[in-house]
PDB file of N, CA and C in Angstrom:
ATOM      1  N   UNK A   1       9.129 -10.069  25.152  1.00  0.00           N
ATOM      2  CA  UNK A   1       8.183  -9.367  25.984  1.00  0.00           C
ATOM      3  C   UNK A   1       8.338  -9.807  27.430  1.00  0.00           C
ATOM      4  N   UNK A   2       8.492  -9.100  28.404  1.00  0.00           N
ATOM      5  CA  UNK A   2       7.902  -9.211  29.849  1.00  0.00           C
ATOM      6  C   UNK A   2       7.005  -9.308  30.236  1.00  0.00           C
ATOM      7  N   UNK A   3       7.099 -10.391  31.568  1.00  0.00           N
ATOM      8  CA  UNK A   3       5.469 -10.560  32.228  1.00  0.00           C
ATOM      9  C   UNK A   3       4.593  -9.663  32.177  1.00  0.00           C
ATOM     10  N   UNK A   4       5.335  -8.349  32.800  1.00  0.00           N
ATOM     11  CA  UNK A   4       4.001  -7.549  32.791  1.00  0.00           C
ATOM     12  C   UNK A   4       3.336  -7.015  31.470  1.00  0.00           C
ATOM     13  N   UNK A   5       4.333  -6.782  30.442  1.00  0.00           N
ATOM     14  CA  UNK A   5       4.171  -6.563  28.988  1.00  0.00           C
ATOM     15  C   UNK A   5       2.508  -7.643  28.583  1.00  0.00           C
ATOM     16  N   UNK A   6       3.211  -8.986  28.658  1.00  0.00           N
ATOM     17  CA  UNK A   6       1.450  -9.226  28.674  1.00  0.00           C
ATOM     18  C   UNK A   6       0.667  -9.862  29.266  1.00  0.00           C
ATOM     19  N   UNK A   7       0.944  -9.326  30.590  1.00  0.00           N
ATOM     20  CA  UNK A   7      -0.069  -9.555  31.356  1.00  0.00           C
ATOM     21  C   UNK A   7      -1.072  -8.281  31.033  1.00  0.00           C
ATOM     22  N   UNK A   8      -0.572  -7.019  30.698  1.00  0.00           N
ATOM     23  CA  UNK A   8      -1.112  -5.876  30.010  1.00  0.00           C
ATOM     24  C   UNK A   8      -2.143  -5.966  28.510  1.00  0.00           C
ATOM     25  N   UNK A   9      -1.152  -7.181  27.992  1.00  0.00           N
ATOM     26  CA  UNK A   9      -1.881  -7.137  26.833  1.00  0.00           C
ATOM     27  C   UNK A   9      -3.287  -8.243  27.102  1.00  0.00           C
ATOM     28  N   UNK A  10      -2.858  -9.005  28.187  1.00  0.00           N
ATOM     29  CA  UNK A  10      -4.269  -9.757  28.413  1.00  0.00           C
ATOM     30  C   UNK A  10      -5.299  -9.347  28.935  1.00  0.00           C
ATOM     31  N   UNK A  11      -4.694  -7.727  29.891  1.00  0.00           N
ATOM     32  CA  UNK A  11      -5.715  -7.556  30.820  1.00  0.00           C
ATOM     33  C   UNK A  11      -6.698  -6.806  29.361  1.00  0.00           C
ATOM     34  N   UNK A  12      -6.121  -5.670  28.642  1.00  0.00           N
ATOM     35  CA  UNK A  12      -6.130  -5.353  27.388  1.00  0.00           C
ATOM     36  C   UNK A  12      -7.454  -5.786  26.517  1.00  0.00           C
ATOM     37  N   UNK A  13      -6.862  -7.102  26.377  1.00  0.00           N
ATOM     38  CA  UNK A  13      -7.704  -8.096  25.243  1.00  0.00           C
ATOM     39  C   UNK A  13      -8.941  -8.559  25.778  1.00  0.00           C
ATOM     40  N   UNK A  14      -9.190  -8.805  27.141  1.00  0.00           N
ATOM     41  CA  UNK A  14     -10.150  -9.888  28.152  1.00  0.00           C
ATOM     42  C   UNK A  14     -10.777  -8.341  28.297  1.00  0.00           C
ATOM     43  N   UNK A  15     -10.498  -6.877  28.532  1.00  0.00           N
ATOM     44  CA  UNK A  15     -11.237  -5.621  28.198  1.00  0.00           C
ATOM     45  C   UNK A  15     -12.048  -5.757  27.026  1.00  0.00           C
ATOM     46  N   UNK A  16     -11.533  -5.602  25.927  1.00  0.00           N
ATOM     47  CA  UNK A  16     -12.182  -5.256  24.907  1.00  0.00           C
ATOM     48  C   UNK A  16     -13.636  -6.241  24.082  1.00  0.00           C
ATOM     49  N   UNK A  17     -12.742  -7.959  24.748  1.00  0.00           N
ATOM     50  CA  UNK A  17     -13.899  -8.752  24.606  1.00  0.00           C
ATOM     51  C   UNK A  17     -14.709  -8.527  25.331  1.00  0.00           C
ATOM     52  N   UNK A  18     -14.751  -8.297  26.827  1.00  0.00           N
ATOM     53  CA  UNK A  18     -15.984  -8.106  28.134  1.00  0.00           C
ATOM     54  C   UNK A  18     -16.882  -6.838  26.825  1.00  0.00           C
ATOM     55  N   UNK A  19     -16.420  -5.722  26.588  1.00  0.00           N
ATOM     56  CA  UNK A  19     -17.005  -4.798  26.140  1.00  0.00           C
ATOM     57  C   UNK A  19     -17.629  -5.109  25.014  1.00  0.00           C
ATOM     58  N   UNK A  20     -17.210  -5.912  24.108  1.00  0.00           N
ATOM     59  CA  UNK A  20     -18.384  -6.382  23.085  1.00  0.00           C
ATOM     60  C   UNK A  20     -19.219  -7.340  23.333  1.00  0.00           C
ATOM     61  N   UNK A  21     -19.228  -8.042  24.379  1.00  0.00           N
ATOM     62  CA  UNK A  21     -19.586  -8.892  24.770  1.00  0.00           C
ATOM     63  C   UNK A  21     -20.942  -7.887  25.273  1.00  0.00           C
ATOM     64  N   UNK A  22     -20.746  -7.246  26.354  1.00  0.00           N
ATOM     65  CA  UNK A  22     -21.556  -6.152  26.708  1.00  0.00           C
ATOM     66  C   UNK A  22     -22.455  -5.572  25.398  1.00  0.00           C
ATOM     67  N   UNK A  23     -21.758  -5.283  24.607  1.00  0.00           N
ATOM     68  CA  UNK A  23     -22.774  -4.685  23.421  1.00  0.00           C
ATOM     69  C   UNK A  23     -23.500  -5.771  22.953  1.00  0.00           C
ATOM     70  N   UNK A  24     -23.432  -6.760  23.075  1.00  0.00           N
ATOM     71  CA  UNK A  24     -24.092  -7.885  22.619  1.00  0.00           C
ATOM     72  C   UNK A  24     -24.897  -8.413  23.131  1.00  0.00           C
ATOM     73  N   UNK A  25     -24.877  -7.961  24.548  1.00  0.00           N
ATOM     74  CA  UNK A  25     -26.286  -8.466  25.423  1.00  0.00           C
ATOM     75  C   UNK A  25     -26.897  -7.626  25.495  1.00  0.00           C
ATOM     76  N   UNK A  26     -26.522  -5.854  25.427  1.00  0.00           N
ATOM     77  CA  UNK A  26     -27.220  -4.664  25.404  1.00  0.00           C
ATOM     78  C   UNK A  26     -28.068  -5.343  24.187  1.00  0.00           C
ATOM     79  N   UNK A  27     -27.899  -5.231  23.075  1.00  0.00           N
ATOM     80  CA  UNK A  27     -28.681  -5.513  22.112  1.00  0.00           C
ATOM     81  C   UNK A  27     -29.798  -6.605  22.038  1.00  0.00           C
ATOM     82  N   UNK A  28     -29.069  -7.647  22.742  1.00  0.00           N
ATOM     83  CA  UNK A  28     -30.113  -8.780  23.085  1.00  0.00           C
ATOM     84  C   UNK A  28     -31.023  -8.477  23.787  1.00  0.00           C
ATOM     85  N   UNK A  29     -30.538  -7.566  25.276  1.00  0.00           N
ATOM     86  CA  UNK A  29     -31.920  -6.857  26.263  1.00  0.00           C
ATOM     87  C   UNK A  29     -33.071  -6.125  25.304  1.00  0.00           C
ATOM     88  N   UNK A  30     -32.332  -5.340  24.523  1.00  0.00           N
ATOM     89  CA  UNK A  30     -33.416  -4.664  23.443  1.00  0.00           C
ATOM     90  C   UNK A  30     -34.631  -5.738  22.844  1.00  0.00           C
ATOM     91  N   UNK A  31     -33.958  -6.307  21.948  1.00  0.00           N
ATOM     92  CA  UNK A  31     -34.636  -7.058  21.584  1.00  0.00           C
ATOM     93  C   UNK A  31     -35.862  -8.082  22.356  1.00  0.00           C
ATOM     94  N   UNK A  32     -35.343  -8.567  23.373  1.00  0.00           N
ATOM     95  CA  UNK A  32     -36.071  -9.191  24.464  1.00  0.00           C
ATOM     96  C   UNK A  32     -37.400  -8.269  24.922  1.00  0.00           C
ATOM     97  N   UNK A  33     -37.094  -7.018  25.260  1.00  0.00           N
ATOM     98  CA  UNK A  33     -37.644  -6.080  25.422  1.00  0.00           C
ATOM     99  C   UNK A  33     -38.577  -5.658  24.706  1.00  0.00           C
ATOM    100  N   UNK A  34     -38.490  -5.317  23.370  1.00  0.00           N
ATOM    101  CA  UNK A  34     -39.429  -5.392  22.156  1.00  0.00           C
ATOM    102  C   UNK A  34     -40.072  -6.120  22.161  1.00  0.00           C
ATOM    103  N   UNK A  35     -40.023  -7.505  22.120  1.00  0.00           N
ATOM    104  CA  UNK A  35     -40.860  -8.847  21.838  1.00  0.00           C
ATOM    105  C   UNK A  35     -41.300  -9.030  23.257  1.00  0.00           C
ATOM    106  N   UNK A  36     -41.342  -8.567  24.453  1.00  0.00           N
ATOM    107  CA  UNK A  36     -42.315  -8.597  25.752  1.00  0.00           C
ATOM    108  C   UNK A  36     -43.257  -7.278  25.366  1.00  0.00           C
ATOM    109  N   UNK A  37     -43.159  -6.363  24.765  1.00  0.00           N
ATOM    110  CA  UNK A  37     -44.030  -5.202  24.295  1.00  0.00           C
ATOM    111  C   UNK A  37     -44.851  -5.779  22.924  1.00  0.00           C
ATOM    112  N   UNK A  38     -44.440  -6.785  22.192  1.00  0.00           N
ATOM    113  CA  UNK A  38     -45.383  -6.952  21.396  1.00  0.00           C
ATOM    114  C   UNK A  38     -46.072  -8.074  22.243  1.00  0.00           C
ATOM    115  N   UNK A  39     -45.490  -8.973  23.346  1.00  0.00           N
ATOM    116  CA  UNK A  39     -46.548 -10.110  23.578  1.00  0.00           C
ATOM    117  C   UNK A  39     -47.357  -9.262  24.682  1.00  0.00           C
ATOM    118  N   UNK A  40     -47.399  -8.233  24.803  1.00  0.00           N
ATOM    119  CA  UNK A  40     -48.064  -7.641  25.762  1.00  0.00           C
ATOM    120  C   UNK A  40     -49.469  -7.065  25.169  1.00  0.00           C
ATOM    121  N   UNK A  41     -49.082  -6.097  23.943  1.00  0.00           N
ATOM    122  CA  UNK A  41     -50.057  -6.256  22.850  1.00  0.00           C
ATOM    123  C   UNK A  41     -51.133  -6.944  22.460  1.00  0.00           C
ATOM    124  N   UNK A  42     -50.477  -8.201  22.078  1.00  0.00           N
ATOM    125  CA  UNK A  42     -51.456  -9.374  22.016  1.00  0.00           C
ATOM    126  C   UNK A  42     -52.035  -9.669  22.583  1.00  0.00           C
ATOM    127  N   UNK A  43     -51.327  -9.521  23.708  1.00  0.00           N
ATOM    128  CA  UNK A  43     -52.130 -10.579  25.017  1.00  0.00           C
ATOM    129  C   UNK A  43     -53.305  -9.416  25.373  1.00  0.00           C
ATOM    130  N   UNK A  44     -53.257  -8.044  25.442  1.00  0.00           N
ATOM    131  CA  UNK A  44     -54.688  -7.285  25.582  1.00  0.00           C
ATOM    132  C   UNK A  44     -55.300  -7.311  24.315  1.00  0.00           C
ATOM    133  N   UNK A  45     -54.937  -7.676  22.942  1.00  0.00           N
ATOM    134  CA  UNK A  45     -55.843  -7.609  21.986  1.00  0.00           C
ATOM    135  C   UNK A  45     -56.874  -9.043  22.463  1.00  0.00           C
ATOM    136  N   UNK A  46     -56.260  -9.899  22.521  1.00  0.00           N
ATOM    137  CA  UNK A  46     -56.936 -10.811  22.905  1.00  0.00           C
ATOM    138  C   UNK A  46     -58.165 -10.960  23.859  1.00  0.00           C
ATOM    139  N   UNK A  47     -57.269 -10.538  25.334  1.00  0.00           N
ATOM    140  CA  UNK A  47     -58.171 -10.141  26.104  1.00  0.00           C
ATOM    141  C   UNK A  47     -59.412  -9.101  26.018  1.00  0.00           C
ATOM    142  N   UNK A  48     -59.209  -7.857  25.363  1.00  0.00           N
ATOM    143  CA  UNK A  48     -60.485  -7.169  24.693  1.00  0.00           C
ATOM    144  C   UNK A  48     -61.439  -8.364  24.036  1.00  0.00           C
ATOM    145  N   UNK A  49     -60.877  -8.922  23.071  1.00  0.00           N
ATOM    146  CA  UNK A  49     -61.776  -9.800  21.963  1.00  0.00           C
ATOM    147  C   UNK A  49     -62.381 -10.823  23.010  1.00  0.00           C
ATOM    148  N   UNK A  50     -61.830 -11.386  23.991  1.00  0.00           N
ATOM    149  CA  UNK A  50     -62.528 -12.296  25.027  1.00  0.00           C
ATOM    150  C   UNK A  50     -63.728 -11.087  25.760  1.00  0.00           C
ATOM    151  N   UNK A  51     -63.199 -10.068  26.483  1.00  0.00           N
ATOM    152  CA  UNK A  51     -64.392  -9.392  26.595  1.00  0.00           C
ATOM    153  C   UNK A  51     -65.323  -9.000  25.645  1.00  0.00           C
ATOM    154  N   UNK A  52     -65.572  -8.996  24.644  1.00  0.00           N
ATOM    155  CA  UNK A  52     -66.635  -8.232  23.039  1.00  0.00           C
ATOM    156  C   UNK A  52     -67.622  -9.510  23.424  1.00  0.00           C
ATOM    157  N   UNK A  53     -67.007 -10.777  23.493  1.00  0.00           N
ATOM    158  CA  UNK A  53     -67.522 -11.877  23.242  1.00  0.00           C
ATOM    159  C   UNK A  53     -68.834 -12.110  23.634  1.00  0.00           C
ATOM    160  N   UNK A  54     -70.248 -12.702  23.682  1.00  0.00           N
ATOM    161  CA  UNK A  54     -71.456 -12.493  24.118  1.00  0.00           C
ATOM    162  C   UNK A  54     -71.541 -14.059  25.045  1.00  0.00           C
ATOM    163  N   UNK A  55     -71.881 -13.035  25.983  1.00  0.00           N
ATOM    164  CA  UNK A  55     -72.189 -13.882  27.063  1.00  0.00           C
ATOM    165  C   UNK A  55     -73.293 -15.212  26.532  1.00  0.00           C
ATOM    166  N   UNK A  56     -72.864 -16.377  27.454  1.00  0.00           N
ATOM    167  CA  UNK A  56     -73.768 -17.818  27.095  1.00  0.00           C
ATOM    168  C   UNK A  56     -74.302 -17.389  28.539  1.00  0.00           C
ATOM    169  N   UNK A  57     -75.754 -18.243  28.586  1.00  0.00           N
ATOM    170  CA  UNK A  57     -76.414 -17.808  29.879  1.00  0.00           C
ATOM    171  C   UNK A  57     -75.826 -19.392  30.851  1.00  0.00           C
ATOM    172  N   UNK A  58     -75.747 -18.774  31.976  1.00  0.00           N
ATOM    173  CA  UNK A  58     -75.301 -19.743  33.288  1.00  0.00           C
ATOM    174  C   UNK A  58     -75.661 -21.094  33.014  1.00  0.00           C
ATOM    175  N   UNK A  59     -77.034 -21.294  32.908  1.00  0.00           N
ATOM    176  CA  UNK A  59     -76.841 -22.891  32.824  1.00  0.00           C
ATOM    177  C   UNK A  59     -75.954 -23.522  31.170  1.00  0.00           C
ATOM    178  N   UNK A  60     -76.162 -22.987  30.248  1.00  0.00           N
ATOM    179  CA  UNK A  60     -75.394 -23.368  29.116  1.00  0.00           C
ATOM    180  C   UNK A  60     -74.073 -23.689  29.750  1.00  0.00           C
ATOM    181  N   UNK A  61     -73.701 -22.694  30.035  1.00  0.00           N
ATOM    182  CA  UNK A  61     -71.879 -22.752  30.325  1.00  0.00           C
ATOM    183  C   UNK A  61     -71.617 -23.454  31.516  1.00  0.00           C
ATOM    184  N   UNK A  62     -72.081 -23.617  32.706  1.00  0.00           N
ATOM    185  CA  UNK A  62     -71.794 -24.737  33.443  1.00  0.00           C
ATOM    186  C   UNK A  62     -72.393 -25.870  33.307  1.00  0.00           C
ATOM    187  N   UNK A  63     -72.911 -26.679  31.878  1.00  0.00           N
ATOM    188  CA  UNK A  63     -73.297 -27.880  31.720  1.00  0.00           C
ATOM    189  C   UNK A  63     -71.852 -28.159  31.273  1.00  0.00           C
ATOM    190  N   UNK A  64     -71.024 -27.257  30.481  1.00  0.00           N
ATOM    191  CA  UNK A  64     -70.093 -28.159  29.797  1.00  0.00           C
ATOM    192  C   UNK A  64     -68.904 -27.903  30.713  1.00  0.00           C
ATOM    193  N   UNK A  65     -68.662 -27.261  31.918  1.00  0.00           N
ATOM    194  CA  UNK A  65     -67.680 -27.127  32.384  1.00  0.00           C
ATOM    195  C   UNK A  65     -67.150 -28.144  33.686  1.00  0.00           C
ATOM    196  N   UNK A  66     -66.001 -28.827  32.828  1.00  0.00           N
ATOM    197  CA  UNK A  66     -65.457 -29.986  33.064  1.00  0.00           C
ATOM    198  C   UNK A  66     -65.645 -31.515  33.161  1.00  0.00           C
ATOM    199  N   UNK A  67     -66.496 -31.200  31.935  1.00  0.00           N
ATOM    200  CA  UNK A  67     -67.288 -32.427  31.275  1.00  0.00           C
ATOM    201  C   UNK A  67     -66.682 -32.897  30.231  1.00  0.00           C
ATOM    202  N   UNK A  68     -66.451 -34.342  29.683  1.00  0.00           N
ATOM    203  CA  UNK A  68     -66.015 -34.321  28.798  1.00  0.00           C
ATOM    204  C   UNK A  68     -66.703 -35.377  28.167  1.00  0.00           C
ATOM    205  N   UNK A  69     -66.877 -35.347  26.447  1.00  0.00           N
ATOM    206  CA  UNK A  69     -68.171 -36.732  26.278  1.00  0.00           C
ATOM    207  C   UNK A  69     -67.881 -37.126  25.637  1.00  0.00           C
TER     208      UNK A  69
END
């Protein structure tokens, strides 16, 4: 084989890996993506359930805030 023969086949090979390589982080973005849509979820289920919650009246809640006994 000649230089350029594989220098062809490297440029070639270092192609086809970049490109799965690529599909492999495409897929990873997905995924990443999904699981910021479910912690997003949560994080307003939560936040609703913190709002439902019934208010403690003012002096209750600032006796214990940043007290520790």
């Amino acid at each position: 084989m000649t230089r350029t023969t594989e220098n062809r086949i490297d440029i070639a090979a270092a192609a086809v890996s970049l490109a799965a390589e690529a599909t492999d982080l495409e897929t990873r973005v997905d995924e990443l993506r999904r699981r910021l849509v479910d912690i997003d979820e949560r994080m307003r289920a939560v936040a609703d359930a913190l709002h439902r919650l019934p208010l403690r009246s003012a002096a209750v809640s600032s006796a214990g805030v940043g007290t520790r006994g």
